[in-house]
PDB file of N, CA and C in Angstrom:
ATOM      1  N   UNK A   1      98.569  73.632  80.667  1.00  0.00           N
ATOM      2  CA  UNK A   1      98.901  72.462  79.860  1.00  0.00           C
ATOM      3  C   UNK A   1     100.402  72.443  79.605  1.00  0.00           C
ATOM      4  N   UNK A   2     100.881  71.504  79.855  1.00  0.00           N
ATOM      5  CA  UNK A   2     102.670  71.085  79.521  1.00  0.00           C
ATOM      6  C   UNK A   2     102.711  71.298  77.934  1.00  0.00           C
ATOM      7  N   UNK A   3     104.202  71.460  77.385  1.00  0.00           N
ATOM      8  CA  UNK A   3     104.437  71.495  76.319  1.00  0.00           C
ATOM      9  C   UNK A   3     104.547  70.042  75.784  1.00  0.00           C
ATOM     10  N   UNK A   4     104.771  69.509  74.699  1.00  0.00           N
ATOM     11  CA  UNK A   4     105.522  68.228  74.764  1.00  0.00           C
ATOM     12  C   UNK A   4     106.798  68.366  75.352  1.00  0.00           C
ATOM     13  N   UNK A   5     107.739  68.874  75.587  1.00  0.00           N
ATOM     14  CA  UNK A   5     108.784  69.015  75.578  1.00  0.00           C
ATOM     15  C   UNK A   5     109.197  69.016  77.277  1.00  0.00           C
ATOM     16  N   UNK A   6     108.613  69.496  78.028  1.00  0.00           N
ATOM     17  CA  UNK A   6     108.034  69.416  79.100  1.00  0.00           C
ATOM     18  C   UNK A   6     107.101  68.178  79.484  1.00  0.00           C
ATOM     19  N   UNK A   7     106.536  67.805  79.218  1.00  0.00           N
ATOM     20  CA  UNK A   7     106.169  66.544  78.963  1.00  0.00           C
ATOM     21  C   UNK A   7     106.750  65.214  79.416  1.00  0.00           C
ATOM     22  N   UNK A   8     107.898  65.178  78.317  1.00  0.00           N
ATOM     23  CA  UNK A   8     108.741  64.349  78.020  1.00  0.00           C
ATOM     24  C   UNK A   8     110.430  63.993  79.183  1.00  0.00           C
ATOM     25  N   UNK A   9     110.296  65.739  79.393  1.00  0.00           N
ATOM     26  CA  UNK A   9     111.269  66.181  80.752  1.00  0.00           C
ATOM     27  C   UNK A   9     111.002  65.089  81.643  1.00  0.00           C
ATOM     28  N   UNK A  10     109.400  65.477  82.092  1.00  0.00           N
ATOM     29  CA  UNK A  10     109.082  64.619  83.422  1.00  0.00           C
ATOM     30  C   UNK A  10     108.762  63.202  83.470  1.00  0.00           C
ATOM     31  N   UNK A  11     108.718  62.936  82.326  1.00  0.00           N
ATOM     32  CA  UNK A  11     108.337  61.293  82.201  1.00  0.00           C
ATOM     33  C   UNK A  11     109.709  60.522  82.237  1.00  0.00           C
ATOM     34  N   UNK A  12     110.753  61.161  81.822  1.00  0.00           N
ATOM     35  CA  UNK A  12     112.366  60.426  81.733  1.00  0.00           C
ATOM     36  C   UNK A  12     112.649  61.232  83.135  1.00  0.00           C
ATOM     37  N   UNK A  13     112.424  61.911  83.803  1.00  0.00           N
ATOM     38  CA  UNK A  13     112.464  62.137  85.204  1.00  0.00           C
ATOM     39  C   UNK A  13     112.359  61.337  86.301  1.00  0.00           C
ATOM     40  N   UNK A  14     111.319  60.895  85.427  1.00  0.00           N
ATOM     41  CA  UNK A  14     110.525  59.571  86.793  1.00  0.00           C
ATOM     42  C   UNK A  14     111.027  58.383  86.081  1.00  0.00           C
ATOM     43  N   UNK A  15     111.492  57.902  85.286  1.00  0.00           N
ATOM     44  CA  UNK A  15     112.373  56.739  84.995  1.00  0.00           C
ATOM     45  C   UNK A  15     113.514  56.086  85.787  1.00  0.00           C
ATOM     46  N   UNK A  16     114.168  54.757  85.986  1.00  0.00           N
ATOM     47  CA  UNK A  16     115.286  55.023  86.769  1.00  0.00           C
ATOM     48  C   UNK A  16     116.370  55.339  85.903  1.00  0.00           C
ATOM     49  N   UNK A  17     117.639  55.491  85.928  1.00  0.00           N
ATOM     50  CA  UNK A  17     119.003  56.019  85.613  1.00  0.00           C
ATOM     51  C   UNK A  17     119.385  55.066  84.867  1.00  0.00           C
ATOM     52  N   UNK A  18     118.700  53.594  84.762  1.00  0.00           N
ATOM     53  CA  UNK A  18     119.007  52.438  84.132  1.00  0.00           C
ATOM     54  C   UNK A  18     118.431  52.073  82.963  1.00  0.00           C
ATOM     55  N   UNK A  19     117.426  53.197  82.242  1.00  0.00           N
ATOM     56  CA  UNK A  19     116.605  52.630  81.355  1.00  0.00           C
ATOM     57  C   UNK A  19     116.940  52.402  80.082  1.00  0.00           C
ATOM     58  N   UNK A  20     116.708  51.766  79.164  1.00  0.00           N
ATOM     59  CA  UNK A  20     117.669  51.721  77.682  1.00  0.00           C
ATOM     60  C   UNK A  20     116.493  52.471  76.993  1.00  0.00           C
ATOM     61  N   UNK A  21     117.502  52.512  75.660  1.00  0.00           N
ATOM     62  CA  UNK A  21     116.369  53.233  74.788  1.00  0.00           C
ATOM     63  C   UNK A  21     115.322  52.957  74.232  1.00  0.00           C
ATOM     64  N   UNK A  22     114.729  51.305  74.551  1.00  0.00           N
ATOM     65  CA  UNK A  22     113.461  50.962  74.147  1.00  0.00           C
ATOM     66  C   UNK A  22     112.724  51.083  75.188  1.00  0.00           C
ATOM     67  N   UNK A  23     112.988  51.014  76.167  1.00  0.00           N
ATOM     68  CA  UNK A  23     112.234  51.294  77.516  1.00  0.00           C
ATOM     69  C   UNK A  23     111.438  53.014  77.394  1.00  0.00           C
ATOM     70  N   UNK A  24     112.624  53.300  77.139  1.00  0.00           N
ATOM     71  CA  UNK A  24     112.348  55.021  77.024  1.00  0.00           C
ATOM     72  C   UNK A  24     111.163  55.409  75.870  1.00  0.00           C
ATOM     73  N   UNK A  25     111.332  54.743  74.675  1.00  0.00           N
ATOM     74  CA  UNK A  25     110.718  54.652  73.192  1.00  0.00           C
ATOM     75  C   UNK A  25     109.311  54.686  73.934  1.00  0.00           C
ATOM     76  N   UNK A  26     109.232  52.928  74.350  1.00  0.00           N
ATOM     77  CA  UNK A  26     107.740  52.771  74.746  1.00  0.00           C
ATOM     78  C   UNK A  26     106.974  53.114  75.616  1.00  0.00           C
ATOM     79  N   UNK A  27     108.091  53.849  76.258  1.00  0.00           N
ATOM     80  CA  UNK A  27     106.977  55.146  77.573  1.00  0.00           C
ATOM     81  C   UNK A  27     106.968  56.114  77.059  1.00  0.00           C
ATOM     82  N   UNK A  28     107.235  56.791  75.903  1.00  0.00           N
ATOM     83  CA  UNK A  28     106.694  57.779  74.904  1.00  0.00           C
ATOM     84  C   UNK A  28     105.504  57.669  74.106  1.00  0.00           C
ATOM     85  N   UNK A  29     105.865  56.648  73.501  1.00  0.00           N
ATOM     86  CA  UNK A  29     104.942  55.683  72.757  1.00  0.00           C
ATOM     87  C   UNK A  29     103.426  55.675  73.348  1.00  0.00           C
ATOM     88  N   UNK A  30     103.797  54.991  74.714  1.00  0.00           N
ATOM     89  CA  UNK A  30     102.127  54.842  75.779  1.00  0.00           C
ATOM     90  C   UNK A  30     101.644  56.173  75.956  1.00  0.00           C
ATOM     91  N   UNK A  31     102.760  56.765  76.445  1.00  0.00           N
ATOM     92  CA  UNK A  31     102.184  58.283  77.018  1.00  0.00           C
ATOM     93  C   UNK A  31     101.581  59.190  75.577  1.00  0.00           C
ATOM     94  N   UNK A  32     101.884  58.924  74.163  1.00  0.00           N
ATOM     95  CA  UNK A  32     101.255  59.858  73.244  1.00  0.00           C
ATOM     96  C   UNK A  32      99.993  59.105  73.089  1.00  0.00           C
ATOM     97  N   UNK A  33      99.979  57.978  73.094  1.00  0.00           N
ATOM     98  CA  UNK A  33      98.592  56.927  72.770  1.00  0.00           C
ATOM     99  C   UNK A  33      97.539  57.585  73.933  1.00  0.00           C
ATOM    100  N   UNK A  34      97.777  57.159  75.172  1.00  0.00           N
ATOM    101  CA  UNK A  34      97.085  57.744  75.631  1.00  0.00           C
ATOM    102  C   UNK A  34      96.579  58.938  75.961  1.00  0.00           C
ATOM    103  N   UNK A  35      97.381  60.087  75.622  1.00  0.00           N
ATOM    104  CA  UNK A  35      96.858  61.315  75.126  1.00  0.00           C
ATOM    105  C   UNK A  35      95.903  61.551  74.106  1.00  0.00           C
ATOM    106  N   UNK A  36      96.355  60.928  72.935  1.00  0.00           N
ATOM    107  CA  UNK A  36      95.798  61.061  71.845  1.00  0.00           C
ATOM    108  C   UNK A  36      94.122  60.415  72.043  1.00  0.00           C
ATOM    109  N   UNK A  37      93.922  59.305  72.648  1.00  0.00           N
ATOM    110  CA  UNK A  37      92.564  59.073  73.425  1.00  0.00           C
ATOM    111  C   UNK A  37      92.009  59.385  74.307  1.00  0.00           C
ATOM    112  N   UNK A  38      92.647  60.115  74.778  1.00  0.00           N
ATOM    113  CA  UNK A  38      91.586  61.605  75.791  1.00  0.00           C
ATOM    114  C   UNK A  38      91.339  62.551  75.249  1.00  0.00           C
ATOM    115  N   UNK A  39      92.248  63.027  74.533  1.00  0.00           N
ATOM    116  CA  UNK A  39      91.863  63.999  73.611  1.00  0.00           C
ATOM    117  C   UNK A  39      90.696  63.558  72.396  1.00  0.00           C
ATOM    118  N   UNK A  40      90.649  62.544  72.078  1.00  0.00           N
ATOM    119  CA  UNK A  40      89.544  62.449  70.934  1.00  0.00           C
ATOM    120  C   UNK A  40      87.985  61.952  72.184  1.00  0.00           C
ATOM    121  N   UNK A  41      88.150  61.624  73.474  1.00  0.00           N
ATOM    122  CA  UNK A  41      86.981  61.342  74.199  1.00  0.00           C
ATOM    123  C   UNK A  41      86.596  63.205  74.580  1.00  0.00           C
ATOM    124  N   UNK A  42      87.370  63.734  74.944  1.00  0.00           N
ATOM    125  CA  UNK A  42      86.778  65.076  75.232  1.00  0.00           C
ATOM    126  C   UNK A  42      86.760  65.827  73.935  1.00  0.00           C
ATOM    127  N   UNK A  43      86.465  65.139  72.763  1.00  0.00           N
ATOM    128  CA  UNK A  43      86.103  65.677  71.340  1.00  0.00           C
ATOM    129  C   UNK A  43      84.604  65.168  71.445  1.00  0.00           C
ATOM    130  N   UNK A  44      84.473  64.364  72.115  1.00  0.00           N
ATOM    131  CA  UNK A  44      82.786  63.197  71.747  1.00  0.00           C
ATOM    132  C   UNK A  44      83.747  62.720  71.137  1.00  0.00           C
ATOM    133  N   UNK A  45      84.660  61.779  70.402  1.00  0.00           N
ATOM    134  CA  UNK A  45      85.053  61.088  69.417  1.00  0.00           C
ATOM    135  C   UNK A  45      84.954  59.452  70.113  1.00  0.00           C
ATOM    136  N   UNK A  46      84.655  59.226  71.299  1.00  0.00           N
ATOM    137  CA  UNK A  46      84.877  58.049  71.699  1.00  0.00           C
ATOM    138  C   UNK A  46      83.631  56.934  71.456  1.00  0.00           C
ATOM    139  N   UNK A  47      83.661  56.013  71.519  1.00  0.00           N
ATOM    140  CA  UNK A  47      82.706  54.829  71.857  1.00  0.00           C
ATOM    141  C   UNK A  47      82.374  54.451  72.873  1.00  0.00           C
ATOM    142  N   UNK A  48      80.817  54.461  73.444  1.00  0.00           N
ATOM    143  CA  UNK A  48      80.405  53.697  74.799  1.00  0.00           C
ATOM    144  C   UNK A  48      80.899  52.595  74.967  1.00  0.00           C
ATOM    145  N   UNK A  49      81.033  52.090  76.530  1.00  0.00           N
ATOM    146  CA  UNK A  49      81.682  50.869  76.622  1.00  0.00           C
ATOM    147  C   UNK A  49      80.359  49.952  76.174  1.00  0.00           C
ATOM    148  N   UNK A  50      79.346  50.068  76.877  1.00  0.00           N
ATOM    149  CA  UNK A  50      78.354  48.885  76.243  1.00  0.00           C
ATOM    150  C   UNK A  50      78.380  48.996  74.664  1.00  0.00           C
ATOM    151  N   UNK A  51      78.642  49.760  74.105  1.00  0.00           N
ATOM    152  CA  UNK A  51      78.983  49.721  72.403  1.00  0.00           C
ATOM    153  C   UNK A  51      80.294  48.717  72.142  1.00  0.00           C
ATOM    154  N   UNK A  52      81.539  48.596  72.526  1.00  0.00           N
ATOM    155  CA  UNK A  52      82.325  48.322  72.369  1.00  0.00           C
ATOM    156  C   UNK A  52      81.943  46.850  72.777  1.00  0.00           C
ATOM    157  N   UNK A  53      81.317  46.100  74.174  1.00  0.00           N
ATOM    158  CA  UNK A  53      81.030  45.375  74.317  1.00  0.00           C
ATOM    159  C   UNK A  53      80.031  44.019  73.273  1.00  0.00           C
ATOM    160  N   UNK A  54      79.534  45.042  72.771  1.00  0.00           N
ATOM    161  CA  UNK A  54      78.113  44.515  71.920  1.00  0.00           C
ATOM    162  C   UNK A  54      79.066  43.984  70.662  1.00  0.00           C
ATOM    163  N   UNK A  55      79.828  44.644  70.150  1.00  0.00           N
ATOM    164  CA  UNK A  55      80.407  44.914  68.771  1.00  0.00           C
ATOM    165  C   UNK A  55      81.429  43.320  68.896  1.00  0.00           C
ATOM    166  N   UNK A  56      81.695  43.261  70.519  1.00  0.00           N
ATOM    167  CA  UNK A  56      83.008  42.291  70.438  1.00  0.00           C
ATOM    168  C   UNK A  56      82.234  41.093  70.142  1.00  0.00           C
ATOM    169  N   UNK A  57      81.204  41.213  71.625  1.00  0.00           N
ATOM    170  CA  UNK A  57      80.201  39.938  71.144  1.00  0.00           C
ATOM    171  C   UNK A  57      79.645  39.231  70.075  1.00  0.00           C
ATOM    172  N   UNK A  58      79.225  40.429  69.046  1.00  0.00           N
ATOM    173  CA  UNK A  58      78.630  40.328  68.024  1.00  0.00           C
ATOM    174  C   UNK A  58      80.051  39.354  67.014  1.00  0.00           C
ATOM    175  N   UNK A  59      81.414  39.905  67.412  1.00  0.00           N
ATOM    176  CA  UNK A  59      82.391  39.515  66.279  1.00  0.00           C
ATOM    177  C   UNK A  59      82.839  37.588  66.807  1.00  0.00           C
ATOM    178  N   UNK A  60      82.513  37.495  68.100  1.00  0.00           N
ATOM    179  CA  UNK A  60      82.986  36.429  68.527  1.00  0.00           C
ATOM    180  C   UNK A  60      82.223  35.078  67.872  1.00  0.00           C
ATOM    181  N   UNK A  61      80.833  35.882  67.848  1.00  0.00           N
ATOM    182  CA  UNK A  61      79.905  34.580  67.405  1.00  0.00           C
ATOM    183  C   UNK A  61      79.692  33.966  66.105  1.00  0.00           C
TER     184      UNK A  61
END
């Protein structure tokens, strides 16, 4: 497993040489979000998609 710090190395690695600092922000930003929701799905913490589906339906009507 990478450190954050390491992490973060390789993600502004693969950026181009041109990026500003909100560019940079929100590919931190994505990349902890989506950590943070794999990590709570390989907890069980997640919701089935037909759950999620039902719930939207249910809110639309």
């Amino acid at each position: 497993m990478h450190s954050v710090k390491q992490a973060a190395r390789e993600l502004i690695d693969q950026l181009p040489d041109s990026v500003s600092w909100n560019d940079l922000m929100y590919e931190l930003y994505v990349k902890q979000k989506i950590e943070e929701g794999l990590k709570e799905l390989d907890e069980g913490r997640g919701i089935p998609h037909e759950e999620v589906k039902r719930r939207l339906l249910a809110d639309a009507q």
